[in-house]
C-alpha atoms as a PDB file:
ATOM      1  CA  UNK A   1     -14.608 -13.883  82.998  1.00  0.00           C
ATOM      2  CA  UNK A   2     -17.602 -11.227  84.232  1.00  0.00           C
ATOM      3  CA  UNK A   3     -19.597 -10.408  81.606  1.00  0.00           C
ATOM      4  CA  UNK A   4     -19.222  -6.695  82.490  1.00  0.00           C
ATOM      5  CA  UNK A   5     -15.217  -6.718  82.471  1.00  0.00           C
ATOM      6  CA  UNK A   6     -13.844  -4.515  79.658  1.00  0.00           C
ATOM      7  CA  UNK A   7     -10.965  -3.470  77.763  1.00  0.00           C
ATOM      8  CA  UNK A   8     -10.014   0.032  78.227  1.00  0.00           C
ATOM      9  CA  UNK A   9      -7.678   2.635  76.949  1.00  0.00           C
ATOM     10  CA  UNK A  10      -6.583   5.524  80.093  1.00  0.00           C
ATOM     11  CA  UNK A  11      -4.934   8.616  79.879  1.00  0.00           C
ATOM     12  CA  UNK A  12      -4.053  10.681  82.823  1.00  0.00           C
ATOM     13  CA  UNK A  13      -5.259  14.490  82.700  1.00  0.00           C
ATOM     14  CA  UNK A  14      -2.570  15.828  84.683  1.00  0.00           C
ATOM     15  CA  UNK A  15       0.597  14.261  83.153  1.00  0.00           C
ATOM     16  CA  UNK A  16      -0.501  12.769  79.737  1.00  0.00           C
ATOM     17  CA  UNK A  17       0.577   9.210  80.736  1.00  0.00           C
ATOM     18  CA  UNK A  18      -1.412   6.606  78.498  1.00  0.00           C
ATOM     19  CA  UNK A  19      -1.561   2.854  79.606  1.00  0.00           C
ATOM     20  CA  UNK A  20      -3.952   0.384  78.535  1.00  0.00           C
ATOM     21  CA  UNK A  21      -5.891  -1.946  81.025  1.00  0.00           C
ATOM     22  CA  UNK A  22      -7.989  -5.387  80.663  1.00  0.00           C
ATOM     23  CA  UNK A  23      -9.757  -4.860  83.991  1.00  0.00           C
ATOM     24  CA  UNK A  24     -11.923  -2.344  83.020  1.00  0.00           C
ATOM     25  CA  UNK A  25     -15.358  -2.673  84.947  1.00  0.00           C
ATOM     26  CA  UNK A  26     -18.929  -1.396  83.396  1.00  0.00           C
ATOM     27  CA  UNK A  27     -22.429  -1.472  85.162  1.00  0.00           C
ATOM     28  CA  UNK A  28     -24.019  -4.656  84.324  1.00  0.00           C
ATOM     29  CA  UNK A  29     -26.688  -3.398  81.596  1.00  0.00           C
ATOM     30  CA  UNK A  30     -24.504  -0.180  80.403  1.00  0.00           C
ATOM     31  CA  UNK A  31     -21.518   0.798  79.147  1.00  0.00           C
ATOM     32  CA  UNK A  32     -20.667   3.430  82.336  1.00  0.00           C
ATOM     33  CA  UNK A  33     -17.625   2.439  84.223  1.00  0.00           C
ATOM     34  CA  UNK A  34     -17.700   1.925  87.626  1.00  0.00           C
ATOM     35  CA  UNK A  35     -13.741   2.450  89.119  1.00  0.00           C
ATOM     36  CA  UNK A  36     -10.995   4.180  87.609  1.00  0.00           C
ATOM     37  CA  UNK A  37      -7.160   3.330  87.908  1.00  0.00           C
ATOM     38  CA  UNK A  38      -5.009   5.756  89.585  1.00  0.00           C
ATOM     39  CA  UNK A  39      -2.149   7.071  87.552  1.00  0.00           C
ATOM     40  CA  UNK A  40       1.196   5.683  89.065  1.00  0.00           C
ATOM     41  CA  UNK A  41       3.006   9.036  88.409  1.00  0.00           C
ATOM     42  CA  UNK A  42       0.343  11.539  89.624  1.00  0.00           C
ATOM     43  CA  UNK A  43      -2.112   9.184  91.580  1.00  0.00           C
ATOM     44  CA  UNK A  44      -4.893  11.030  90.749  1.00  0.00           C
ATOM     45  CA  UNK A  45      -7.747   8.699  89.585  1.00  0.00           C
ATOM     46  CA  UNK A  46      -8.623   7.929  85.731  1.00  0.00           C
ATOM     47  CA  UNK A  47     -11.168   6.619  83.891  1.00  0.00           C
ATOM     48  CA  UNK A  48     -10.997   5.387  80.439  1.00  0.00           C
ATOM     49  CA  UNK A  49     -11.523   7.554  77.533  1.00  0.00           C
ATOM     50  CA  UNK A  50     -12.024   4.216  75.151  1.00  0.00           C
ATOM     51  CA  UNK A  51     -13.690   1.075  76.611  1.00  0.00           C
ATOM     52  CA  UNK A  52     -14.623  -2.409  74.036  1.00  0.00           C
ATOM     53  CA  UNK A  53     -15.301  -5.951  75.064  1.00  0.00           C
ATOM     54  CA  UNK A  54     -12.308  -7.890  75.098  1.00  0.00           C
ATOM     55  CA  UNK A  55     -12.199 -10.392  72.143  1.00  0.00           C
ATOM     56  CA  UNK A  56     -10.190 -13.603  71.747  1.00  0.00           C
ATOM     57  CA  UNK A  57      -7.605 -13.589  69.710  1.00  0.00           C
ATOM     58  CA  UNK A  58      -7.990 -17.253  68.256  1.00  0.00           C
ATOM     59  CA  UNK A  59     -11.762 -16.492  66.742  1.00  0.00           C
ATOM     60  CA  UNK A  60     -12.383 -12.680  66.955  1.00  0.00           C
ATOM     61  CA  UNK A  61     -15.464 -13.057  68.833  1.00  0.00           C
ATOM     62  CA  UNK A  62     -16.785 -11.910  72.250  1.00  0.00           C
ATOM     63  CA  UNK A  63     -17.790 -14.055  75.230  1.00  0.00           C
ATOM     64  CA  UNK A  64     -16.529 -17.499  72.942  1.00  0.00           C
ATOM     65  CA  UNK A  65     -15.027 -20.708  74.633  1.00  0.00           C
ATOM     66  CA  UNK A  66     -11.490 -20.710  73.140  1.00  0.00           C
ATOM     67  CA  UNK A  67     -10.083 -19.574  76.467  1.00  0.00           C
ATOM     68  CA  UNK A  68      -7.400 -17.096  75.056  1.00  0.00           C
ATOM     69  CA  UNK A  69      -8.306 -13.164  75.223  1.00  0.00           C
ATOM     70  CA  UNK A  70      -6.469 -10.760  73.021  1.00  0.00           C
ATOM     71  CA  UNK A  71      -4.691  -7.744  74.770  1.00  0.00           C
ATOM     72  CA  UNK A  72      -4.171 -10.210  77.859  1.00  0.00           C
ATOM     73  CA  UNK A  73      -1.307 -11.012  79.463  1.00  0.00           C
ATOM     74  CA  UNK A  74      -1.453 -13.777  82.066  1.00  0.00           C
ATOM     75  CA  UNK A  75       2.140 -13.682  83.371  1.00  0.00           C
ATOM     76  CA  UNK A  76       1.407  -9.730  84.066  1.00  0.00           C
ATOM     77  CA  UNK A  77       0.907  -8.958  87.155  1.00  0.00           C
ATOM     78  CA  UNK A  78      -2.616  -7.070  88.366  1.00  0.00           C
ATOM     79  CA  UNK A  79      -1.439  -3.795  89.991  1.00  0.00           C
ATOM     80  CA  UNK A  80      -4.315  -4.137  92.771  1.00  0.00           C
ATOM     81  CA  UNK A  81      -2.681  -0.754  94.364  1.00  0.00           C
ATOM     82  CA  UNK A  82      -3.621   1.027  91.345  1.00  0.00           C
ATOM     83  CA  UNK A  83      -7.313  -0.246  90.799  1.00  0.00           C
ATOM     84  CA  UNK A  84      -9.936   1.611  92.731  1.00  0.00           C
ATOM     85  CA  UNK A  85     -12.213  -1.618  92.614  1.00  0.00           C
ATOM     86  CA  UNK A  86      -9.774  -3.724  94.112  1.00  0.00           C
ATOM     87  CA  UNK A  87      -9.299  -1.091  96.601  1.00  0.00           C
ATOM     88  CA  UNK A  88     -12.904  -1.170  96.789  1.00  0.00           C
ATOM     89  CA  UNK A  89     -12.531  -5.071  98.128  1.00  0.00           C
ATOM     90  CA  UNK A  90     -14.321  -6.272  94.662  1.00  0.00           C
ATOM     91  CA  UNK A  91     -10.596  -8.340  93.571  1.00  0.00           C
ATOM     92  CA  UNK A  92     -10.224  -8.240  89.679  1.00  0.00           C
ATOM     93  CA  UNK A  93      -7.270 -10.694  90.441  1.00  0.00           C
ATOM     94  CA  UNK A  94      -7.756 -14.139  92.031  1.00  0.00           C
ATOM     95  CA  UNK A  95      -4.203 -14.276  93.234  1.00  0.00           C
ATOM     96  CA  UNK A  96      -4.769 -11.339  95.196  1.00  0.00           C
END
């Protein structure tokens, strides 16, 4: 996993919609975002309004080796058509 994905909490400013997202993207060396999601019901673009490192949920800790990451859903699928970094040609998802 990049060490400058994130967890982040969205909410669209047009139509209140809230979704949550574990492809969240920070400049390497800050805690600024770099692409927003677009909102599927307004597709205007959002950015998070709450962003934390994603933690596993076996030991609680940040960047560990247990291989299983809390919030993370593996059989859910990526909505690359939503993400303005995969738009961007920078592929959060490998099977995309």
């Amino acid at each position: 996993m990049s060490d400058n994905r994130r967890y982040g909490y969205l909410r669209c400013s047009s139509c209140k919609e809230k979704w949550e997202s574990s492809h969240v993207y920070v400049k390497e060396g800050t805690k600024k975002v770099e692409f927003g999601q677009e909102c599927k019901k307004c597709n205007i673009v959002c950015f998070p309004y709450h962003v934390e490192p994603i933690q596993c949920s076996l030991c609680g800790q940040t960047g560990c080796d247990c291989q299983k990451e809390r919030h993370i859903d593996p059989a859910k699928a990526h909505r690359a058509d939503l993400c303005m970094r995969c738009r961007a040609g920078l592929f959060c998802d490998k099977r995309n």
